[in-house]
PDB file of N, CA and C in Angstrom:
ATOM      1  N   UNK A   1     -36.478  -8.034   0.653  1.00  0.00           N
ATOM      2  CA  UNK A   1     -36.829  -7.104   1.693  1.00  0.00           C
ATOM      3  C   UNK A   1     -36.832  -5.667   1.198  1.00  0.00           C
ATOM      4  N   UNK A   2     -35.950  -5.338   0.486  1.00  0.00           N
ATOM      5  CA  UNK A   2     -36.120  -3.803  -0.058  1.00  0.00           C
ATOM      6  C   UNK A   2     -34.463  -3.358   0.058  1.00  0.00           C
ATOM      7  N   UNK A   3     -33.774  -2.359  -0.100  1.00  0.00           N
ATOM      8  CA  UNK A   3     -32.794  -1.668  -0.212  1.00  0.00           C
ATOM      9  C   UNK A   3     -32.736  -0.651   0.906  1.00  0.00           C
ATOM     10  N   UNK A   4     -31.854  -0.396   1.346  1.00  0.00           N
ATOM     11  CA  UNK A   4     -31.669   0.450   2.412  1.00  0.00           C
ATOM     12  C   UNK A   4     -31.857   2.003   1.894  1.00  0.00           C
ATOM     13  N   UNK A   5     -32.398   2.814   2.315  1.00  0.00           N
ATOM     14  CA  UNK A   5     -32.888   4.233   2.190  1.00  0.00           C
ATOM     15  C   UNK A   5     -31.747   4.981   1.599  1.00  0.00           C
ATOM     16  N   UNK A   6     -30.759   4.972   2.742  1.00  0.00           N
ATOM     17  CA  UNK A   6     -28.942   5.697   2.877  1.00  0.00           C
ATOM     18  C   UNK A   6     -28.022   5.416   1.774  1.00  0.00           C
ATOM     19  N   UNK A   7     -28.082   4.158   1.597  1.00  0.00           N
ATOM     20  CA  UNK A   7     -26.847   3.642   0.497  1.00  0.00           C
ATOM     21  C   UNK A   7     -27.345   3.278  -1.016  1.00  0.00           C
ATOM     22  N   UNK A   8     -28.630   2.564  -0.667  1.00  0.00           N
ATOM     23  CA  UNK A   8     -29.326   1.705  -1.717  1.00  0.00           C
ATOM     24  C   UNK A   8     -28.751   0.607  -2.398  1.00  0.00           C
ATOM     25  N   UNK A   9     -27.841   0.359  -1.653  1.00  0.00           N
ATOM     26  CA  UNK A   9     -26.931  -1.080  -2.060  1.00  0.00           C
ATOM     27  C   UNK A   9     -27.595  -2.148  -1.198  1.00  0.00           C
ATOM     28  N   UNK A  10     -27.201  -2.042  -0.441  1.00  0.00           N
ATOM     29  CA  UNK A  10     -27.558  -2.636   0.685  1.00  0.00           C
ATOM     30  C   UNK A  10     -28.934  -3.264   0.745  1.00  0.00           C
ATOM     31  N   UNK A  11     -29.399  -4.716   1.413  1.00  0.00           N
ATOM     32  CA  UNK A  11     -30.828  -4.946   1.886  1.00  0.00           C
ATOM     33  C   UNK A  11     -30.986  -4.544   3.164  1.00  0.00           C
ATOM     34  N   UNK A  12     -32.389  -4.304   3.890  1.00  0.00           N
ATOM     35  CA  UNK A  12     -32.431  -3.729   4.883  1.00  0.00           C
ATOM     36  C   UNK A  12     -32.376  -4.812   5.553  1.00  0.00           C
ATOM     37  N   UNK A  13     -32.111  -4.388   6.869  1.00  0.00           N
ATOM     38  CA  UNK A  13     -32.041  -5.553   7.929  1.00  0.00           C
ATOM     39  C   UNK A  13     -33.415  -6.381   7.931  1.00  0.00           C
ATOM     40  N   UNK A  14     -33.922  -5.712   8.088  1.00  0.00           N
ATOM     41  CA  UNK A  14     -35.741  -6.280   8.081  1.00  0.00           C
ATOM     42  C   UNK A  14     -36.453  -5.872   7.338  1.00  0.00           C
ATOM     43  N   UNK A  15     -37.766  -5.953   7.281  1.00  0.00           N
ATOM     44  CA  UNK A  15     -39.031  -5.604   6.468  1.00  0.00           C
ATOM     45  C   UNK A  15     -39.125  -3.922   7.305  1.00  0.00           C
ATOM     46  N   UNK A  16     -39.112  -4.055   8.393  1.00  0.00           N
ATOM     47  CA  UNK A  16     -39.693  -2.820   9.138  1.00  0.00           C
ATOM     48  C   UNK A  16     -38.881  -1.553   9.429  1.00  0.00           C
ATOM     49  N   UNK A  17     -37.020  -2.090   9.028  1.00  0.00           N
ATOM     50  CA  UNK A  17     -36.107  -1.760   9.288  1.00  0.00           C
ATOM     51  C   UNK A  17     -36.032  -0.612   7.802  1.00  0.00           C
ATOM     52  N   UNK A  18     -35.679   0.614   7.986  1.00  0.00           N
ATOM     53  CA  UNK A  18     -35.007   1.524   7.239  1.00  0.00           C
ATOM     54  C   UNK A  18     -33.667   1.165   6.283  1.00  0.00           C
ATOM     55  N   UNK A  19     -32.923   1.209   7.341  1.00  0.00           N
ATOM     56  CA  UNK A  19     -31.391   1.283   6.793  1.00  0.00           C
ATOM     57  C   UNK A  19     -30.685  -0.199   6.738  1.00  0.00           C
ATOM     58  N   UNK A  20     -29.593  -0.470   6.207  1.00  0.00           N
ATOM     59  CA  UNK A  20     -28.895  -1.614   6.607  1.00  0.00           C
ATOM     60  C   UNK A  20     -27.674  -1.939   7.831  1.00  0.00           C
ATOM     61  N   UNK A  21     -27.628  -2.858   7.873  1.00  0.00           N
ATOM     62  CA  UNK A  21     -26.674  -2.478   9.132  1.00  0.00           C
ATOM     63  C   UNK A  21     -25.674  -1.771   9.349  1.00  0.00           C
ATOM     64  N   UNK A  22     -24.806  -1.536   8.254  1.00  0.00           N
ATOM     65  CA  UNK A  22     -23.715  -0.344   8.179  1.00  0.00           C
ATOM     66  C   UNK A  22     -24.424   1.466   8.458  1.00  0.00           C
ATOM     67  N   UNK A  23     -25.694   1.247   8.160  1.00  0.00           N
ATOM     68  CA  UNK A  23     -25.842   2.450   7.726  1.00  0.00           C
ATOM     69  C   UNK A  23     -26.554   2.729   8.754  1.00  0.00           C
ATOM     70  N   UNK A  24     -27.378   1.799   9.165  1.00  0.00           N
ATOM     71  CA  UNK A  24     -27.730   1.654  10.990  1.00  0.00           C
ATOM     72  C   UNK A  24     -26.727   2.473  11.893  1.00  0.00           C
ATOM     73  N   UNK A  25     -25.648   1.450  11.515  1.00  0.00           N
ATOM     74  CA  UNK A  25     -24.793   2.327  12.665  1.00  0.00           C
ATOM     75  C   UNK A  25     -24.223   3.336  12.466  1.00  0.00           C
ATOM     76  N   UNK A  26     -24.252   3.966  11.305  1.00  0.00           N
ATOM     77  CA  UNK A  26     -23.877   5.249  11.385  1.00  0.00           C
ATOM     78  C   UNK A  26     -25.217   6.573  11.612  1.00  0.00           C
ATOM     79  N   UNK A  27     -26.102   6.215  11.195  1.00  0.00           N
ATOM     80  CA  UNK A  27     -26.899   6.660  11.954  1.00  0.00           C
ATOM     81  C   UNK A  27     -26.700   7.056  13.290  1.00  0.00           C
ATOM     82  N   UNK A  28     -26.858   6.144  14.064  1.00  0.00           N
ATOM     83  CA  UNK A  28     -26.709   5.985  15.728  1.00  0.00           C
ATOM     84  C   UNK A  28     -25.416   6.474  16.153  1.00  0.00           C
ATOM     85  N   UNK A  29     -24.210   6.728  15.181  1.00  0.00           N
ATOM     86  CA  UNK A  29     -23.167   7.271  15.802  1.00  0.00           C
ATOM     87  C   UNK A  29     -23.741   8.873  15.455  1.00  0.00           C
ATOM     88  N   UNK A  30     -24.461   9.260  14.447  1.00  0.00           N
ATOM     89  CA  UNK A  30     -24.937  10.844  14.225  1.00  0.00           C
ATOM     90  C   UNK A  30     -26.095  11.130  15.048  1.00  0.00           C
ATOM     91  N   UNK A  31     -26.213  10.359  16.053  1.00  0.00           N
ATOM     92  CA  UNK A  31     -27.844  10.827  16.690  1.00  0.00           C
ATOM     93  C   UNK A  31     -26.951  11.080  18.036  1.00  0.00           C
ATOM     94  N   UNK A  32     -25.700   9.997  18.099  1.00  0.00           N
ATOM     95  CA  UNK A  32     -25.187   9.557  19.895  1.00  0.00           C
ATOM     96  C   UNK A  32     -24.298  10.765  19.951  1.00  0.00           C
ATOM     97  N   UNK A  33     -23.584  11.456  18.511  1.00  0.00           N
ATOM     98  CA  UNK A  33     -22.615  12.370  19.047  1.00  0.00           C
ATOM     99  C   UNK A  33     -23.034  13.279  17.882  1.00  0.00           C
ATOM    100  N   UNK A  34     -22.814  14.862  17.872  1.00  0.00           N
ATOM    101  CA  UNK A  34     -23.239  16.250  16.901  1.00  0.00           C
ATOM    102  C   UNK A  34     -22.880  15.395  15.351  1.00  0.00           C
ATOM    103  N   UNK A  35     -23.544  15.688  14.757  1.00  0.00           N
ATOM    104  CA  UNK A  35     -23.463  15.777  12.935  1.00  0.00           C
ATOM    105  C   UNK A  35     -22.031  16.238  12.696  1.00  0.00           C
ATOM    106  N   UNK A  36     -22.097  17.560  13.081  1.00  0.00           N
ATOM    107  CA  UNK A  36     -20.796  18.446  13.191  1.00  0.00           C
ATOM    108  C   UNK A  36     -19.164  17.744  14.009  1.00  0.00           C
ATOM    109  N   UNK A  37     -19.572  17.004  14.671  1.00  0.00           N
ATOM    110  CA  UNK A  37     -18.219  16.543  15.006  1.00  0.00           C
ATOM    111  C   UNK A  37     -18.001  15.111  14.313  1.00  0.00           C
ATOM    112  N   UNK A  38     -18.818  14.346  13.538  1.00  0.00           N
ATOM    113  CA  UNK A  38     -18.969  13.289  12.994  1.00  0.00           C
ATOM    114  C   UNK A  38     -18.226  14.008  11.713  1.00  0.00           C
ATOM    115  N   UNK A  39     -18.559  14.866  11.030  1.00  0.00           N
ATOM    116  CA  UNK A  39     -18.746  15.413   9.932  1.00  0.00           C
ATOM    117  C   UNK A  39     -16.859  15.929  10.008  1.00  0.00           C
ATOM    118  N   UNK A  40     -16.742  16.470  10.934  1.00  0.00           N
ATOM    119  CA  UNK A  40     -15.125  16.583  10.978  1.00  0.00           C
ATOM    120  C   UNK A  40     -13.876  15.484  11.578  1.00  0.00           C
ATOM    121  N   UNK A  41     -14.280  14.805  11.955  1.00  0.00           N
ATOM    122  CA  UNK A  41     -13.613  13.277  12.030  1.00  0.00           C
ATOM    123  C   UNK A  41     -13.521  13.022  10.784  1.00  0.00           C
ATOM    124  N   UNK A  42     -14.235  12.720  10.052  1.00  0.00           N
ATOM    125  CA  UNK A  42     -14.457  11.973   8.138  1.00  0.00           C
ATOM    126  C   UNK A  42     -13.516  13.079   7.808  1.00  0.00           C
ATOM    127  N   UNK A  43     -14.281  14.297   7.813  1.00  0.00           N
ATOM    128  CA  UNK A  43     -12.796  14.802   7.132  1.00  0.00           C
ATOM    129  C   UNK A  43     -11.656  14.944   7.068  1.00  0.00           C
ATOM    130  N   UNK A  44     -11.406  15.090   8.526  1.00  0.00           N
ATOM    131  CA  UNK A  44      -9.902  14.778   8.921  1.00  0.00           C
ATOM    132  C   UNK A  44      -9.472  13.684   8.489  1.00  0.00           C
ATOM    133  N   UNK A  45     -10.027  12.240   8.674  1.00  0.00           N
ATOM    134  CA  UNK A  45      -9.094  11.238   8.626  1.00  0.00           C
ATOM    135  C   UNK A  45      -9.334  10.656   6.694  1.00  0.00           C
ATOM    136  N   UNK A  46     -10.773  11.141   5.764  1.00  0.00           N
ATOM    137  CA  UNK A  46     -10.597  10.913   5.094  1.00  0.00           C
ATOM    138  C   UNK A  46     -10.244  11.218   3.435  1.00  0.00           C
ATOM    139  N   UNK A  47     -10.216  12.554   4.102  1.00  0.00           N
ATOM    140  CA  UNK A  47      -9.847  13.572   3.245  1.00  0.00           C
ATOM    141  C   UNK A  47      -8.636  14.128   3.003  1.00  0.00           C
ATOM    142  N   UNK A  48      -7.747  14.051   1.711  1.00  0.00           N
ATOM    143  CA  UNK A  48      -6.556  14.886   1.698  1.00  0.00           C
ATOM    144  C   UNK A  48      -6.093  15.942   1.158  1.00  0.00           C
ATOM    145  N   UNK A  49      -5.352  16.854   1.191  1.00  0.00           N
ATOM    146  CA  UNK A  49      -4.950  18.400   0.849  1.00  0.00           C
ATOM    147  C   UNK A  49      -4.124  18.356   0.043  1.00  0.00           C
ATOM    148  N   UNK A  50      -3.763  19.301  -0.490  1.00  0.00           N
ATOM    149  CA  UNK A  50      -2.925  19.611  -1.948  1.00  0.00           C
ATOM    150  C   UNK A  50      -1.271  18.877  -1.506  1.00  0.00           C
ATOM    151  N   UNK A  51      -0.873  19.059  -0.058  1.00  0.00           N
ATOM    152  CA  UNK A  51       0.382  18.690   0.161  1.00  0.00           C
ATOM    153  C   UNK A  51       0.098  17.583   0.464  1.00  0.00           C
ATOM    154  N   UNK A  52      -0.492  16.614   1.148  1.00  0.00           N
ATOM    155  CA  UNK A  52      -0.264  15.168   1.137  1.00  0.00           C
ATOM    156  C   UNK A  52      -0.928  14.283   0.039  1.00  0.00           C
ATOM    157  N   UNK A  53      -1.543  14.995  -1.193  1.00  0.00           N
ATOM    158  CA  UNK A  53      -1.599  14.360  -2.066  1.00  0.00           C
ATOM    159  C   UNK A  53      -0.343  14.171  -3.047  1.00  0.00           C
ATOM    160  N   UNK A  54       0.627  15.400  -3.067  1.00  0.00           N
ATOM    161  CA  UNK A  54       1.575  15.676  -3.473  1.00  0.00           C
ATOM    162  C   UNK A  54       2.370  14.546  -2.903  1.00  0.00           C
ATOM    163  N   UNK A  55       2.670  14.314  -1.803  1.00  0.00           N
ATOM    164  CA  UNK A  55       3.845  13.414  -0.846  1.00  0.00           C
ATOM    165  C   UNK A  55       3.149  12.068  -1.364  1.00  0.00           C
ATOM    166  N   UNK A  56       2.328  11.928  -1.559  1.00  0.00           N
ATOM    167  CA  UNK A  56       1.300  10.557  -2.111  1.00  0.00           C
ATOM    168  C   UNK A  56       1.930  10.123  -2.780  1.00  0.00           C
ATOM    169  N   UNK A  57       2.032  10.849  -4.057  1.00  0.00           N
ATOM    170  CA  UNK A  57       2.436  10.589  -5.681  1.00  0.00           C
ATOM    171  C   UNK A  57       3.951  10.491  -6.093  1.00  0.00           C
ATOM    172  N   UNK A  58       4.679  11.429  -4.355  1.00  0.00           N
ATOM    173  CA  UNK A  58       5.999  11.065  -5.029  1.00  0.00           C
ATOM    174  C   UNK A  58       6.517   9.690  -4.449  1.00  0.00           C
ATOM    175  N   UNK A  59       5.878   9.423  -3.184  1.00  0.00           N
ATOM    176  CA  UNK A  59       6.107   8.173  -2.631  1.00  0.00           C
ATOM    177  C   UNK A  59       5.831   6.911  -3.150  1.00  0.00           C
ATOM    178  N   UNK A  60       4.377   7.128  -4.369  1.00  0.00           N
ATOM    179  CA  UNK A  60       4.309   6.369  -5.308  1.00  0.00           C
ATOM    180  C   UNK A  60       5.221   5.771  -6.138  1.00  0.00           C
ATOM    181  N   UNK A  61       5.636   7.206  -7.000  1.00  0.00           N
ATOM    182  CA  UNK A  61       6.892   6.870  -7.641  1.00  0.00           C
ATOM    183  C   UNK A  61       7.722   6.411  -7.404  1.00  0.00           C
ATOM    184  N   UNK A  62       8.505   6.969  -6.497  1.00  0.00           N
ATOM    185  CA  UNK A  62       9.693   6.076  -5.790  1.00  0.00           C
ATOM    186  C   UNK A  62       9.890   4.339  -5.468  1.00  0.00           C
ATOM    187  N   UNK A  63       8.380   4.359  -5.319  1.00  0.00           N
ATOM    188  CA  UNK A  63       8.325   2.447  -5.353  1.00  0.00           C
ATOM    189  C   UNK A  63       8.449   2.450  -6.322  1.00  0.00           C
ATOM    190  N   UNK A  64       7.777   2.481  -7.332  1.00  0.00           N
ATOM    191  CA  UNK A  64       7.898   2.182  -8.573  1.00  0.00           C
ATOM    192  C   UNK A  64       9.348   2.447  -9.402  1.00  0.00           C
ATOM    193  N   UNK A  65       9.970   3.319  -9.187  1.00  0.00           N
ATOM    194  CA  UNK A  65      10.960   3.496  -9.723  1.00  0.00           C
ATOM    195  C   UNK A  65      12.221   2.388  -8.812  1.00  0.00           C
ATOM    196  N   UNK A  66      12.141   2.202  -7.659  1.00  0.00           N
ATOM    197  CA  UNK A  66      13.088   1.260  -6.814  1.00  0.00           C
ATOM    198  C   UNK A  66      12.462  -0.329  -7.356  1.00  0.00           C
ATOM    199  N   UNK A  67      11.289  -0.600  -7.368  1.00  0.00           N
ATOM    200  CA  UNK A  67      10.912  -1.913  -7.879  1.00  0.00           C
ATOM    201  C   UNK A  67      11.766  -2.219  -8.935  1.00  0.00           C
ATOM    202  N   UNK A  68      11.974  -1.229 -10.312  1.00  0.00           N
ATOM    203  CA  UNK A  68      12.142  -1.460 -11.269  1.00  0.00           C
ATOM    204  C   UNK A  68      13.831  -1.479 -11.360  1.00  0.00           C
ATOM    205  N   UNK A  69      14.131  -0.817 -10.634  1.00  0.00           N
ATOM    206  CA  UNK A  69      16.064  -1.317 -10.312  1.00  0.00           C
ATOM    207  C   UNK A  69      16.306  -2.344 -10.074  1.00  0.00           C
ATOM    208  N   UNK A  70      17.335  -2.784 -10.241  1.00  0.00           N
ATOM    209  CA  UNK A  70      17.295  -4.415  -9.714  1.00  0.00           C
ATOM    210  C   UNK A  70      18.104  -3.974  -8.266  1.00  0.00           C
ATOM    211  N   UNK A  71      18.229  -4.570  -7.247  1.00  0.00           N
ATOM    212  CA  UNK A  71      18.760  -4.035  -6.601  1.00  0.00           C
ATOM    213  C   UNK A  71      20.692  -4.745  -6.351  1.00  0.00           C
ATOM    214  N   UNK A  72      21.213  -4.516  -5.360  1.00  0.00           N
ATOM    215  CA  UNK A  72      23.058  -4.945  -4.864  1.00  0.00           C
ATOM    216  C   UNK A  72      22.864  -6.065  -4.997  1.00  0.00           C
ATOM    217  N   UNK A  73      22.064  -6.922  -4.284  1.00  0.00           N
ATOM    218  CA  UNK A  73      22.274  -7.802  -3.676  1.00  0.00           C
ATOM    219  C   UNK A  73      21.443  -8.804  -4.760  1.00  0.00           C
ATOM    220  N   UNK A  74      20.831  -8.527  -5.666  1.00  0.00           N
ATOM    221  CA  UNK A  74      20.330  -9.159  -7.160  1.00  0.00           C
ATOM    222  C   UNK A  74      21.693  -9.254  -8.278  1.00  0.00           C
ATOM    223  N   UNK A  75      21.847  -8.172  -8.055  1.00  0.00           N
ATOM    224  CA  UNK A  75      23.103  -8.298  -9.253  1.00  0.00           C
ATOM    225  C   UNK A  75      24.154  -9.476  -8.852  1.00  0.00           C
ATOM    226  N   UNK A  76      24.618  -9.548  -7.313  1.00  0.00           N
ATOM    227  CA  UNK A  76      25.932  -9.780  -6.757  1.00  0.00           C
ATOM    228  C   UNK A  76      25.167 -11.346  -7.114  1.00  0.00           C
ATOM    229  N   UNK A  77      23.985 -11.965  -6.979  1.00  0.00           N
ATOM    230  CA  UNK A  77      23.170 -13.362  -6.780  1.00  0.00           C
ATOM    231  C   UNK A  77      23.334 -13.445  -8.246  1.00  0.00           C
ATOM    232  N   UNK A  78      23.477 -12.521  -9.185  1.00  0.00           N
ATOM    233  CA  UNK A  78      22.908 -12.816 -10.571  1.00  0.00           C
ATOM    234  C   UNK A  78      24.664 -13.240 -11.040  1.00  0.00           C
ATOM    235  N   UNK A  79      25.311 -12.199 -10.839  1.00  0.00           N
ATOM    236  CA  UNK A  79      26.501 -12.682 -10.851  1.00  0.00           C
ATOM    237  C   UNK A  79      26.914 -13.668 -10.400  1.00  0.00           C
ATOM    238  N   UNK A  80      26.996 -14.281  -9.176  1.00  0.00           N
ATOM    239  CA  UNK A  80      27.552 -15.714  -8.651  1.00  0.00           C
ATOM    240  C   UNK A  80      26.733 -16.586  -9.673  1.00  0.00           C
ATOM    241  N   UNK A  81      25.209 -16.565  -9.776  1.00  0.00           N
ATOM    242  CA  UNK A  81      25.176 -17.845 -10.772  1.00  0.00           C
ATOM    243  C   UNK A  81      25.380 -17.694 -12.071  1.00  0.00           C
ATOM    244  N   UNK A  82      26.255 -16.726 -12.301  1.00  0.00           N
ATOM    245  CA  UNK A  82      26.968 -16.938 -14.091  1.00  0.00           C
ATOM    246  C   UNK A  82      27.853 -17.505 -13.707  1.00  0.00           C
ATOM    247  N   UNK A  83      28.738 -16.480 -12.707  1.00  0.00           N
ATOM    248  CA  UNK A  83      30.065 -17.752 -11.988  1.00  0.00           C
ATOM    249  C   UNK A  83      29.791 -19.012 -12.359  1.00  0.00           C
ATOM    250  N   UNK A  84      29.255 -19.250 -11.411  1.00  0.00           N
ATOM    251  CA  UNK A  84      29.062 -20.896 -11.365  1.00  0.00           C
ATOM    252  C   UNK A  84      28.646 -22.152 -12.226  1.00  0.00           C
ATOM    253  N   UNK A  85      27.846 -21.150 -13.529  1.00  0.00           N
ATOM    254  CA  UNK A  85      27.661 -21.883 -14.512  1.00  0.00           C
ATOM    255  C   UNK A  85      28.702 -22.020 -15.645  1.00  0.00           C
ATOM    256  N   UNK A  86      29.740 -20.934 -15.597  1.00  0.00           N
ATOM    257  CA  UNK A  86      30.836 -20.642 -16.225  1.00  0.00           C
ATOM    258  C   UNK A  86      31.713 -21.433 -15.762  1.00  0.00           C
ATOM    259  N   UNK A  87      31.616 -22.187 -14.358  1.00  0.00           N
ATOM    260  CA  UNK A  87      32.960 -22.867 -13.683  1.00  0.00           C
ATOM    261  C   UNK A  87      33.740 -22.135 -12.992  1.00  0.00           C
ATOM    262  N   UNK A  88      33.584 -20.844 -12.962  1.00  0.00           N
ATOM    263  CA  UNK A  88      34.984 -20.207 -12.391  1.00  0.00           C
ATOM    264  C   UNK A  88      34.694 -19.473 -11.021  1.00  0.00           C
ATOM    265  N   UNK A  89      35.507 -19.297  -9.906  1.00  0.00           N
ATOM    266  CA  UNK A  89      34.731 -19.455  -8.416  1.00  0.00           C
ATOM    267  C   UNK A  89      34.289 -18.174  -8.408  1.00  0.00           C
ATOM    268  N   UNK A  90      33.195 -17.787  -7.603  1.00  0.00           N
ATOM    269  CA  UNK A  90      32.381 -16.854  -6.946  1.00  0.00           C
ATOM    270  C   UNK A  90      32.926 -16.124  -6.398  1.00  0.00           C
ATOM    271  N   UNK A  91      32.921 -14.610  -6.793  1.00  0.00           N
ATOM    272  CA  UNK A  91      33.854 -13.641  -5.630  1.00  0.00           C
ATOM    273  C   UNK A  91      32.627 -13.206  -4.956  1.00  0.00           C
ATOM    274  N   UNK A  92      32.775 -13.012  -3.621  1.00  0.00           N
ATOM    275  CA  UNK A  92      31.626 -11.754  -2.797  1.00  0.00           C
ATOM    276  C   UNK A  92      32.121 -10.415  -2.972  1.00  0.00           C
ATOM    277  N   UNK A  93      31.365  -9.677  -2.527  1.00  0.00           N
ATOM    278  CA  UNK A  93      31.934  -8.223  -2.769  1.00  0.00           C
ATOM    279  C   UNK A  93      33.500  -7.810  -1.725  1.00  0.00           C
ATOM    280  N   UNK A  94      33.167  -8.531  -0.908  1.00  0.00           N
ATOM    281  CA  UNK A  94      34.494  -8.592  -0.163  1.00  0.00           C
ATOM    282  C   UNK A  94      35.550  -9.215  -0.702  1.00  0.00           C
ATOM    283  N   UNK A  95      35.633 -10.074  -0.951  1.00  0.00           N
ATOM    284  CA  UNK A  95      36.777 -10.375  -1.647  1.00  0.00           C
ATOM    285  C   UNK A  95      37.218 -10.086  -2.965  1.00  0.00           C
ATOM    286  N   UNK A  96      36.259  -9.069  -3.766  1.00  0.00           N
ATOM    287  CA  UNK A  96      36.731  -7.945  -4.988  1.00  0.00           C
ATOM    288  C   UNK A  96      37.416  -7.024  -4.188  1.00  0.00           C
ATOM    289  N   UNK A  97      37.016  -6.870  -3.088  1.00  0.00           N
ATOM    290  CA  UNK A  97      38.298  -5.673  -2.555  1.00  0.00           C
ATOM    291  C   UNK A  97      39.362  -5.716  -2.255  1.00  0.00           C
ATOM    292  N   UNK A  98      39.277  -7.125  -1.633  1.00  0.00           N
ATOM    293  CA  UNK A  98      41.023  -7.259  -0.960  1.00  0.00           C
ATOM    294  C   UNK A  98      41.948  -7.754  -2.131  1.00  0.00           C
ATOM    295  N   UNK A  99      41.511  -8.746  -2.857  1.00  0.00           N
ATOM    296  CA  UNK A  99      42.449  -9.068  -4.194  1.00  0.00           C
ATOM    297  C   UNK A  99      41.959  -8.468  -5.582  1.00  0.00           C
ATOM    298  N   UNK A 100      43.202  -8.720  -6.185  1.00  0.00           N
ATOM    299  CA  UNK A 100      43.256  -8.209  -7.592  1.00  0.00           C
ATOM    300  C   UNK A 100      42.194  -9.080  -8.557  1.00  0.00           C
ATOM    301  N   UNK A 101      41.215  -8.687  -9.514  1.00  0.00           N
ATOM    302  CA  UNK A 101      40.712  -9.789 -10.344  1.00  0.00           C
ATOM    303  C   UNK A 101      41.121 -10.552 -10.840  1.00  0.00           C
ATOM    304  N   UNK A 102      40.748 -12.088 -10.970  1.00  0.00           N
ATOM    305  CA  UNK A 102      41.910 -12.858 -11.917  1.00  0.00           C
ATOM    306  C   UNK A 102      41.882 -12.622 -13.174  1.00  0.00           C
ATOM    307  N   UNK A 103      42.912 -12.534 -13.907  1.00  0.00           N
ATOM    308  CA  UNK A 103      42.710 -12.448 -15.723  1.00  0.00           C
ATOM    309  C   UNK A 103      43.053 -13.818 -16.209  1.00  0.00           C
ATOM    310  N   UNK A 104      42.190 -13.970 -17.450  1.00  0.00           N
ATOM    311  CA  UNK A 104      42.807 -15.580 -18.011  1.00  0.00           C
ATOM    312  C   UNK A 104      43.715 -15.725 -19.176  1.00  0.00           C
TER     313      UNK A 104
END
C-alpha cells in the first residue's frame, strides 16, 4: 500500500488513506483541539528539565547500588544455611541478643 506520509514506518491504512492509524489519530487530535495546546501537553508530560533528569540518575543509582548489597535478611538466610550444613543450630537475630554466643 505505501508508507504513511508522518512517520514513514508505518503502512497506510488504505490505498487512498494518507497516514497510518497512529498517525491518523493524531492528526485528528491536532485538527479537534489548537496545535498549541497539543504541542504543550507533549511537552509537559514528555519532556524533562535539568532537575528531574538529575533526580533520574540518582534514583538510578541507588537501585543499582542497593541491588548490589546483599541485603539483612540474605545474610541472616545465608547464615542459617551454613548453620545447618555445619550441624550446629540456627540462631535468629533475636536470639543473638538475648544469649551469649556459644564457643566450642
Amino acid at each position: 500500500m505505501g508508507k504513511c506520509y508522518f512517520c514513514e514506518e508505518k503502512d497506510r491504512v488504505s490505498y487512498f488513506n494518507y497516514y497510518c492509524k497512529d498517525c491518523a489519530m493524531l492528526r485528528r487530535w491536532l485538527l479537534t483541539y489548537s496545535p498549541d495546546k497539543c504541542c504543550s501537553i507533549l511537552k509537559r508530560t514528555l519532556t524533562r528539565d535539568d532537575k528531574q533528569i538529575d533526580y533520574k540518575i540518582t534514583q538510578e543509582q541507588k537501585k543499582i547500588m542497593l541491588n548490589e548489597l546483599p541485603t539483612i535478611k540474605e545474610e541472616v538466610v545465608a547464615k542459617q544455611a551454613k548453620d545447618e550444613t555445619n550441624g550446629n543450630e540456627s540462631d535468629t537475630l533475636y536470639d543473638k541478643k538475648l544469649r551469649p554466643r556459644k564457643t566450642k
